[in-house]
Protein backbone atom coordinates (compact mmCIF):
# COMPACT_ATOMS: atom_id res chain seq x y z
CA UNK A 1 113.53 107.16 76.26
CA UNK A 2 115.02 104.68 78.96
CA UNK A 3 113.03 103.98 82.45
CA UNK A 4 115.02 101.77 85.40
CA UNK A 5 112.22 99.74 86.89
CA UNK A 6 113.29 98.73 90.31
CA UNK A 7 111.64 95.62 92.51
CA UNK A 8 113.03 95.48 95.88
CA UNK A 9 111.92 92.56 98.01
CA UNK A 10 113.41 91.93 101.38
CA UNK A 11 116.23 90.02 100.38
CA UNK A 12 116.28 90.67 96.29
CA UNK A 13 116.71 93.31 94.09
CA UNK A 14 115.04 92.97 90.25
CA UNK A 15 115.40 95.55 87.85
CA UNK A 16 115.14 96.66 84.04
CA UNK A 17 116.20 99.23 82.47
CA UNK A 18 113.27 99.59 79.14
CA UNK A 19 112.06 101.88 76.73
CA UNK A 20 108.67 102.00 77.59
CA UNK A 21 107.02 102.81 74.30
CA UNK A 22 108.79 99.97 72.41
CA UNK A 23 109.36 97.84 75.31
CA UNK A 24 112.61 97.24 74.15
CA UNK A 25 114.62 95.87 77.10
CA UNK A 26 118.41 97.35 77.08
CA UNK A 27 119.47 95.53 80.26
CA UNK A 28 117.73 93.35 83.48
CA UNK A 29 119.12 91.54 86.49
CA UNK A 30 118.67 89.67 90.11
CA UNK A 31 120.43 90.75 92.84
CA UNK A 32 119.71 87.72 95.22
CA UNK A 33 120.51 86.83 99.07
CA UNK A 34 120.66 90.18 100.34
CA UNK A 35 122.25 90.14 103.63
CA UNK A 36 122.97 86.76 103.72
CA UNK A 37 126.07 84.88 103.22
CA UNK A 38 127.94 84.24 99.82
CA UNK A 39 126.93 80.55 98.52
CA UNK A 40 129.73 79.90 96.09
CA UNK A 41 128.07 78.05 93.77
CA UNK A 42 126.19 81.03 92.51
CA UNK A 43 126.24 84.41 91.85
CA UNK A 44 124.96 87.00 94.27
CA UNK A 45 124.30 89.28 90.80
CA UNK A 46 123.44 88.21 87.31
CA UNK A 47 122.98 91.05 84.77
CA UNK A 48 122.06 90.63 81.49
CA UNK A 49 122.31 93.21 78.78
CA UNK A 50 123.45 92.97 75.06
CA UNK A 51 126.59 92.59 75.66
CA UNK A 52 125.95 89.44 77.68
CA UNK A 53 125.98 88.59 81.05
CA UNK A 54 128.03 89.53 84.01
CA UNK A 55 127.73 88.15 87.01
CA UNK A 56 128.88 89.38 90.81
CA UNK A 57 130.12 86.75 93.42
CA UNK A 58 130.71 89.12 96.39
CA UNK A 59 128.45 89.28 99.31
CA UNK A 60 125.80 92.04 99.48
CA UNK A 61 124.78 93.10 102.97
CA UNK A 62 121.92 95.81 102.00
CA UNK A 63 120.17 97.32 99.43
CA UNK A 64 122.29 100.42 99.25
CA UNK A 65 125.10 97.82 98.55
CA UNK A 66 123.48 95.54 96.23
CA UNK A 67 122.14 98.96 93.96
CA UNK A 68 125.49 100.39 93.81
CA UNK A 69 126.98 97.05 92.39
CA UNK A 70 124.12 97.66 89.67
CA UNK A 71 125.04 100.74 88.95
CA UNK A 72 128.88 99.40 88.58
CA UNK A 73 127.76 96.15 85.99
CA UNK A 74 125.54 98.46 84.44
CA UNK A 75 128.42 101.17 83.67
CA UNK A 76 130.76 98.17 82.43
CA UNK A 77 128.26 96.86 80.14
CA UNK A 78 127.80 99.73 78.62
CA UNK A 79 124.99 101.81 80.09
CA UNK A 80 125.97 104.35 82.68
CA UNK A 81 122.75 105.09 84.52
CA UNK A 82 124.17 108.36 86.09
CA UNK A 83 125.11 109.96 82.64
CA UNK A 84 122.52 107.71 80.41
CA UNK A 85 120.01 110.69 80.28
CA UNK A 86 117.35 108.51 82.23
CA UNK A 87 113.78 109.43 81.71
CA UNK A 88 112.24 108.10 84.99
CA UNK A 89 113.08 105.80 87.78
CA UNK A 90 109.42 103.22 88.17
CA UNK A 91 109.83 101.91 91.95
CA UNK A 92 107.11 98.52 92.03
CA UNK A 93 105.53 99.49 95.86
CA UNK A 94 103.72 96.45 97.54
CA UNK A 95 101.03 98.13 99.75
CA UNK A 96 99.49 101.70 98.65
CA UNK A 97 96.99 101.83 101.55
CA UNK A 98 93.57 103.93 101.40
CA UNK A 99 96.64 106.89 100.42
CA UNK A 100 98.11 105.83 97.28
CA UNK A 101 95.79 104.43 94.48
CA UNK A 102 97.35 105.38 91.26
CA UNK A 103 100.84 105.98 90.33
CA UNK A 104 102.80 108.90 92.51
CA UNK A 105 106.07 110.87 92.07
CA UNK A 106 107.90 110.35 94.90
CA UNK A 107 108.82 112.73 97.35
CA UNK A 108 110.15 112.62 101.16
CA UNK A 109 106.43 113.06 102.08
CA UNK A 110 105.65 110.19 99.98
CA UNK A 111 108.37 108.23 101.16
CA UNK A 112 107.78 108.62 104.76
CA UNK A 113 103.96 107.97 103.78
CA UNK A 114 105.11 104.33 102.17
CA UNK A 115 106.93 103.75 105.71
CA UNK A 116 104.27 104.24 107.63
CA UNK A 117 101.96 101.45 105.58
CA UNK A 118 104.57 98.87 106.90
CA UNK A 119 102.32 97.56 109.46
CA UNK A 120 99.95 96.21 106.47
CA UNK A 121 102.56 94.78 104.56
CA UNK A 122 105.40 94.22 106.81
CA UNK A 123 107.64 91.49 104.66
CA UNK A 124 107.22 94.27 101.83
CA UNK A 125 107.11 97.96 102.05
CA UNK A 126 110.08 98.63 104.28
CA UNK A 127 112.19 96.63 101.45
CA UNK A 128 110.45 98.86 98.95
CA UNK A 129 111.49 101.85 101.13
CA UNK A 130 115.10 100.81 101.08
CA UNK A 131 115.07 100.50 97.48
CA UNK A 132 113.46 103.85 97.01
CA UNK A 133 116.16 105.77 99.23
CA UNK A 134 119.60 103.94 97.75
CA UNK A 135 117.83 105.10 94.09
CA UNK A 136 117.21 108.72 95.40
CA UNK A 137 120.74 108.60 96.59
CA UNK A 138 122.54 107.25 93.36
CA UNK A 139 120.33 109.30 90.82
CA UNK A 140 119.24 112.72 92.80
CA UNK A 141 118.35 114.13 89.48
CA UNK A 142 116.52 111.71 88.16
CA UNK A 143 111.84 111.60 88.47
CA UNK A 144 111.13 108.42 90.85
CA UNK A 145 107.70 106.97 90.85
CA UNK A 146 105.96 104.52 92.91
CA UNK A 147 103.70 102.73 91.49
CA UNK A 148 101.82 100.57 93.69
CA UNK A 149 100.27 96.41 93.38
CA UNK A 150 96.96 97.48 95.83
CA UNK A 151 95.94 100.43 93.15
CA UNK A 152 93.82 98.29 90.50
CA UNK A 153 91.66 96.70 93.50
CA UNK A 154 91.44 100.42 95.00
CA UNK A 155 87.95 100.77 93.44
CA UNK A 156 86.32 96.94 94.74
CA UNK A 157 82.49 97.55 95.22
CA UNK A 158 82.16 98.04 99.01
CA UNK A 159 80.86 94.34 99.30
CA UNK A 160 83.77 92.59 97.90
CA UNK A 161 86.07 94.88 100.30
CA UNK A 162 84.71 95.04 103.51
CA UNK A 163 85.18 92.21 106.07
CA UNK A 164 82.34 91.57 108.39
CA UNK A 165 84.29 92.54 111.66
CA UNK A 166 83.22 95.90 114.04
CA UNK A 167 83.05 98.36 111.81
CA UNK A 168 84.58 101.27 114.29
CA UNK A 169 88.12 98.90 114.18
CA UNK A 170 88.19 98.42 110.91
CA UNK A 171 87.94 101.95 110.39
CA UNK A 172 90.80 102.75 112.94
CA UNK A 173 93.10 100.13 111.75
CA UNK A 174 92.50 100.88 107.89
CA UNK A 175 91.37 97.04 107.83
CA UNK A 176 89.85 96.22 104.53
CA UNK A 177 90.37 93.96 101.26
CA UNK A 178 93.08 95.64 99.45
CA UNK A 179 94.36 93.12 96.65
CA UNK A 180 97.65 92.44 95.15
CA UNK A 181 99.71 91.82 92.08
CA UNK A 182 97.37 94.48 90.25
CA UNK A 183 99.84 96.23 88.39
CA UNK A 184 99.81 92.32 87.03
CA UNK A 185 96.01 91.58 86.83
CA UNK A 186 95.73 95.06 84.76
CA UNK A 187 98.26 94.39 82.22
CA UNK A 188 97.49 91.16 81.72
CA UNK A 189 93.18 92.14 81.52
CA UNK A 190 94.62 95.11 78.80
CA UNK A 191 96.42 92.37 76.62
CA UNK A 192 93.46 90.18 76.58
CA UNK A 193 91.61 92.80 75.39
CA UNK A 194 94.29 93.32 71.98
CA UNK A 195 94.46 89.33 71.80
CA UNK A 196 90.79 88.94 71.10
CA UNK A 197 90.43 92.51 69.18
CA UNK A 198 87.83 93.66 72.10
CA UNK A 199 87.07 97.35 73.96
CA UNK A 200 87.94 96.14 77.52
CA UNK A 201 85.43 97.96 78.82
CA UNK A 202 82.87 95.28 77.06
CA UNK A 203 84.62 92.23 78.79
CA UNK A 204 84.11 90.07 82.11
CA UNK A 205 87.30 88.12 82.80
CA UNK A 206 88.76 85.93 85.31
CA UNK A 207 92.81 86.74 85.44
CA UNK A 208 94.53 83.74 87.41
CA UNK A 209 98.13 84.90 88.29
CA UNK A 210 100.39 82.32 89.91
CA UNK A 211 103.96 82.46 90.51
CA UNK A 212 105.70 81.99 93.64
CA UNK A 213 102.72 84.44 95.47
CA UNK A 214 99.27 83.70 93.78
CA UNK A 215 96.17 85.67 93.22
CA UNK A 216 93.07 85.39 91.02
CA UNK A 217 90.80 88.67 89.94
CA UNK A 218 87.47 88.66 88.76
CA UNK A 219 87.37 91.99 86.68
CA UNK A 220 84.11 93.64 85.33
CA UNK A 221 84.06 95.99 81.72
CA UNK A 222 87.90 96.74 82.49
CA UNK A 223 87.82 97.35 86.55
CA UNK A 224 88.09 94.92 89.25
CA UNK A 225 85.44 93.78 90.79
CA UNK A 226 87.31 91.01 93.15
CA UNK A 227 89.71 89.39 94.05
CA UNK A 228 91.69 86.53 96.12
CA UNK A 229 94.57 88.45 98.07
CA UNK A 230 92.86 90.92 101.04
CA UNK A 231 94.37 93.04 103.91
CA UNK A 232 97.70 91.81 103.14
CA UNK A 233 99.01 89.17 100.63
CA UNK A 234 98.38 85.90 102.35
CA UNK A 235 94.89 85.40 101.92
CA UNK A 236 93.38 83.61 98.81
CA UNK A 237 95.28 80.95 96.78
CA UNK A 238 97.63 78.16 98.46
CA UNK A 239 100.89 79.62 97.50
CA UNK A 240 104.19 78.89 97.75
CA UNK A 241 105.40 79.68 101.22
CA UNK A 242 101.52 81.18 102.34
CA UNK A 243 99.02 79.16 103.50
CA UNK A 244 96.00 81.37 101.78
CA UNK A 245 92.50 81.26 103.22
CA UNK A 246 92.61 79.42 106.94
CA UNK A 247 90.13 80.13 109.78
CA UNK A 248 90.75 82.61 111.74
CA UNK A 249 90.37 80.79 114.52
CA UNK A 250 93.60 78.79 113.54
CA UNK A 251 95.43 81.64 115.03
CA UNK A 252 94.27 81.89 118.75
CA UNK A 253 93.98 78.28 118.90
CA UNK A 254 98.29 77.93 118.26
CA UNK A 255 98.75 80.47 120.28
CA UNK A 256 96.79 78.89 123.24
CA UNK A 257 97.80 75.34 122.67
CA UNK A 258 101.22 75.65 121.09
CA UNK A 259 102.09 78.65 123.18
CA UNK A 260 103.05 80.54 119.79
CA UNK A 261 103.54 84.32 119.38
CA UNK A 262 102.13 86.55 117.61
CA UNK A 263 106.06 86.57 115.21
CA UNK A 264 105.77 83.05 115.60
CA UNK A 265 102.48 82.56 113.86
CA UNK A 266 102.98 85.58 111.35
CA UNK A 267 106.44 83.71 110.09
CA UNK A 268 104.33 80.13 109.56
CA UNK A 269 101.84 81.33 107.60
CA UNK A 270 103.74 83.48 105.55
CA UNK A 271 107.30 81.82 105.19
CA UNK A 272 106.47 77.97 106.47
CA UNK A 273 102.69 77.14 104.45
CA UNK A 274 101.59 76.36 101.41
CA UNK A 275 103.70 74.07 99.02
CA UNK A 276 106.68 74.59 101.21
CA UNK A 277 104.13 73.42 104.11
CA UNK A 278 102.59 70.47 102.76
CA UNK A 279 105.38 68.55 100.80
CA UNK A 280 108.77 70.48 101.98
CA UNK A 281 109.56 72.12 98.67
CA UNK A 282 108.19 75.54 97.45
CA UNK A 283 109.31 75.05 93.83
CA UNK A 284 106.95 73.39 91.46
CA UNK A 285 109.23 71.56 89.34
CA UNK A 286 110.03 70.15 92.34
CA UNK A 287 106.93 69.50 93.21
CA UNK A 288 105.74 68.03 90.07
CA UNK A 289 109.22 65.61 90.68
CA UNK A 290 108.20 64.40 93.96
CA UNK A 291 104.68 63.27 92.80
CA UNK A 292 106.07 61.13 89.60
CA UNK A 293 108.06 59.33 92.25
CA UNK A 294 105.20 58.70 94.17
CA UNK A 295 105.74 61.53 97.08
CA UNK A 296 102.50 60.88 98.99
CA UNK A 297 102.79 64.71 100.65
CA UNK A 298 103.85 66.35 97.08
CA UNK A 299 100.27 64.57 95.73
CA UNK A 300 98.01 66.03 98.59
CA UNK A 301 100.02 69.62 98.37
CA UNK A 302 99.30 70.20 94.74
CA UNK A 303 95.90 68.89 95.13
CA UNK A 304 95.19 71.36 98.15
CA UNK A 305 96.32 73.74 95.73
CA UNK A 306 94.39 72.82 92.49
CA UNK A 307 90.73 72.56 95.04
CA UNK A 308 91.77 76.12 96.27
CA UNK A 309 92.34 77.55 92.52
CA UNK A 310 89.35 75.74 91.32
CA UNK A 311 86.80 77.32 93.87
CA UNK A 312 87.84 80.51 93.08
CA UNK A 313 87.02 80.35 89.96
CA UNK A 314 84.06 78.82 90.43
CA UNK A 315 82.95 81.99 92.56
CA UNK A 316 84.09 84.54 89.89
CA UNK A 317 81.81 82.53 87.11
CA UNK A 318 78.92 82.76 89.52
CA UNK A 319 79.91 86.76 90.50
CA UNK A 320 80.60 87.84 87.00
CA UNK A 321 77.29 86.02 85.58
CA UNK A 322 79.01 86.06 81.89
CA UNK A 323 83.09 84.94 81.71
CA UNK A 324 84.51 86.52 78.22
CA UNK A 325 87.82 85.00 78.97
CA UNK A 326 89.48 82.53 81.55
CA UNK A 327 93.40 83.87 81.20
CA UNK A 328 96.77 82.39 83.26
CA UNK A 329 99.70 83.90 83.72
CA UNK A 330 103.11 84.27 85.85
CA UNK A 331 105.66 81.65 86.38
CA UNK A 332 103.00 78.58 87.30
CA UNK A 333 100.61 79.79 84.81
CA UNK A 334 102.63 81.04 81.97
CA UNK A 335 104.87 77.26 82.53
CA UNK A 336 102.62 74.28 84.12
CA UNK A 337 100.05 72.82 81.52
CA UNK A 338 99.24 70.48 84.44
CA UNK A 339 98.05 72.98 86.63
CA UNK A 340 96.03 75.00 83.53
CA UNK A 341 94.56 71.21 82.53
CA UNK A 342 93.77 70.30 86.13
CA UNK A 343 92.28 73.50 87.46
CA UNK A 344 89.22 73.91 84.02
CA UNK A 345 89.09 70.15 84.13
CA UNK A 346 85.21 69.07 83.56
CA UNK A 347 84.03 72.51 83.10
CA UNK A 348 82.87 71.81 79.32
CA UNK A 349 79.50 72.58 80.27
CA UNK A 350 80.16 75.59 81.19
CA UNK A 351 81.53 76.83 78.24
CA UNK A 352 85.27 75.84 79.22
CA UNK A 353 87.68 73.36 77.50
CA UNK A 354 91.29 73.34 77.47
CA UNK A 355 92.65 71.72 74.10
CA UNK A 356 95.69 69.85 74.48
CA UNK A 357 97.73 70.25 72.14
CA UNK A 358 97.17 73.91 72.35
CA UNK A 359 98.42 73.42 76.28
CA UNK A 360 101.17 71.96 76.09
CA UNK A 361 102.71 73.74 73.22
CA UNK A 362 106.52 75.51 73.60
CA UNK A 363 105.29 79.00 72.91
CA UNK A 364 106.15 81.89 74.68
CA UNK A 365 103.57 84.50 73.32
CA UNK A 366 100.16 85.58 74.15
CA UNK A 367 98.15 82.46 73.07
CA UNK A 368 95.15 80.29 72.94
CA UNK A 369 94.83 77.00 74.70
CA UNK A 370 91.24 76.45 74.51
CA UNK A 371 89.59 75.30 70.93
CA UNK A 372 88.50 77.66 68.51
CA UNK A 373 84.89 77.44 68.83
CA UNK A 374 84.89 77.51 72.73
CA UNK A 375 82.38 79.25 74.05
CA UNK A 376 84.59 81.10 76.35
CA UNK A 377 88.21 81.24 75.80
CA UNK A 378 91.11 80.21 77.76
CA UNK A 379 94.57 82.27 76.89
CA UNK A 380 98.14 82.14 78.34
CA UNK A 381 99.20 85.56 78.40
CA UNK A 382 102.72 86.43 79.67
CA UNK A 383 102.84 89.56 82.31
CA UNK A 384 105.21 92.43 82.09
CA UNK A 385 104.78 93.97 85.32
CA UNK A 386 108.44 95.84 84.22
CA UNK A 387 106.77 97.27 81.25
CA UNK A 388 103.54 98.79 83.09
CA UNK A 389 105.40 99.92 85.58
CA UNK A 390 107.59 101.72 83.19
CA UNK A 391 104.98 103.28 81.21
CA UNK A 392 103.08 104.71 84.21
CA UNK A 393 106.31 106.28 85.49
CA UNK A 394 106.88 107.76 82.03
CA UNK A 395 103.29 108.87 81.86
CA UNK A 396 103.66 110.77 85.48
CA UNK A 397 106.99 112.34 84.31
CA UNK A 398 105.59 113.31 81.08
């Protein structure tokens, strides 16, 4: 049984192609710079399979383009996706709405449906829409599924969803807390849950996921009860290019004084905040560079970022009432001891201790990293957003 998993963002394509029983991964790639122009110092495609990798160099100007180069290092490594006998095609989808809250076969309804929630997730859906059409087009035979990151936070208790603006518009413009990254949060809750031999349904956890885009979920007997990201994904966390939680007033105020727009303020806090913001560099091992040589802005960033991360944790001890496990995960989480260290510093009397050695050691598996007699553990768990999404298309199909 082989499932592509395909995750198009607006100007990058990622994709497996799994078995998602085994999770044995056949083949995976990055189609990068979509619609921008060739750097040649690096690859437009990399794919990786088993018989190495193979990389593209041309320029890609869409997503129809980028797919059907795929399809091409995909049929000279060995797999040909039109006559491999695919099971399902697992589409990640950014924004499911108040319409989409578990995982859907896709259909031109659907489709036009997933269109249509572009004004809640503008940077997102219309990329995922793109991606969905070119695979429709270059596998017409094949099951597609969407399976969407706003369906595990579908079922927030109405308190932890609503904002406190007039009801009557929030109602007409669908405005509520939807959450993010929760095909994420509910893998990485579910592997907890085999790590430490426990029936999820018996465990409170905090799941801290921070990559690139951030989010923490506070997540109650198996089912979220909160969580960081809201209407769209820029509330919450400091991220990497998003500025997280501001006040609201922030926005009127530019517009007023620094004669923004509307696009104007939209692109700052979404493309121009956060790391990128504060110290010019978006990266963290960049970051973490700048501050050993003493980068004054790289310091305040990533402590802007560590007082954020901290807080919300804070507020998911005091909403849970009893933590069963603290657990970090993608590409800060799973990678930056420093940030794990730094954000459960001093919380030993709470039940929380990181142990160092345990931190900082080169090991890519699920894993411990607080002491064996804490009273509530800390884990690094590696997500596999590729595999869930694979297994709930496969699940649908079957």
């Amino acid at each position: 049984m082989q499932v592509l998993v395909i995750n198009s963002g607006s100007s990058s394509i990622k994709y497996q192609l799994l078995d998602p029983i085994s999770g044995t991964v056949a083949a995976s790639g990055l189609v990068s710079r979509i619609g921008e122009p060739v750097d040649p110092g690096a690859p437009t495609v990399e794919h990786h399979s088993d018989g190495g990798t193979v990389e593209y160099d041309g320029a890609i100007p869409d997503h129809a383009a980028g797919l059907r180069v795929v399809f091409d290092l995909f049929a000279r490594s060995g797999h040909d996706l039109t006559r491999e006998g695919l099971y399902a095609v697992g589409h990640r989808v950014v924004h499911g709405g108040e319409i989409f809250y578990r995982p859907t076969l896709i259909t031109d309804a659907v489709v036009k449906s997933i269109d249509e929630l572009s004004s809640l997730a503008p940077l997102h859906n219309p990329a995922n829409v793109v991606g969905i059409e070119s695979a429709r087009r270059l596998l017409p035979g094949v099951p597609q599924v969407a399976v969407f990151d706003t369906a595990f936070f579908h079922g927030l208790p109405d308190a932890a969803k609503t904002y406190a603006i007039d009801a009557k518009t929030a109602v007409a413009h669908g405005i509520r807390r939807y959450g993010f990254h929760g095909t994420s949060h509910e893998y990485v809750s579910g592997r907890v849950a085999e790590v430490l031999g426990a029936d999820p349904a018996q465990l409170n956890q905090i799941v801290l996921h921070l990559g690139n885009g951030a989010s923490a979920s506070a997540i109650r007997g198996g089912k979220a009860v909160d969580t960081s990201m809201g209407l769209t994904p820029l509330e919450g966390l400091v991220m990497g290019t998003r500025s997280g939680d501001i006040d609201p007033g922030i926005i009127p105020h530019l517009m007023r004084t620094a004669g923004l727009s509307i696009e104007a303020v939209d692109e700052l806090l979404n493309r121009n905040s956060g790391l990128l913001g504060l110290s010019g560099v978006n990266d963290f091992r960049e970051l973490q560079r700048l501050i050993d040589t003493g980068d004054a802005s790289a310091r305040l960033a990533y402590d802007v970022y560590i007082h954020r991360l901290r807080r919300y944790i804070g507020a998911y001890l005091v909403e849970l009432g009893r933590v069963d496990a603290i657990t970090f995960t993608a590409g800060v989480g799973e990678n930056s001891p420093q940030v794990r260290a730094d954000a459960l510093a001093d919380l030993s009397g709470f039940g929380i201790v990181v142990n160092p050695d345990r931190n900082t050691a080169k090991d890519r598996a699920a894993r411990f990293i607080s002491p064996s007699d804490a009273r509530i553990p800390v884990l690094v768990v590696p997500t596999n957003e590729e595999l869930a999404i694979a297994r709930a298309a496969a699940a649908i199909v079957g």
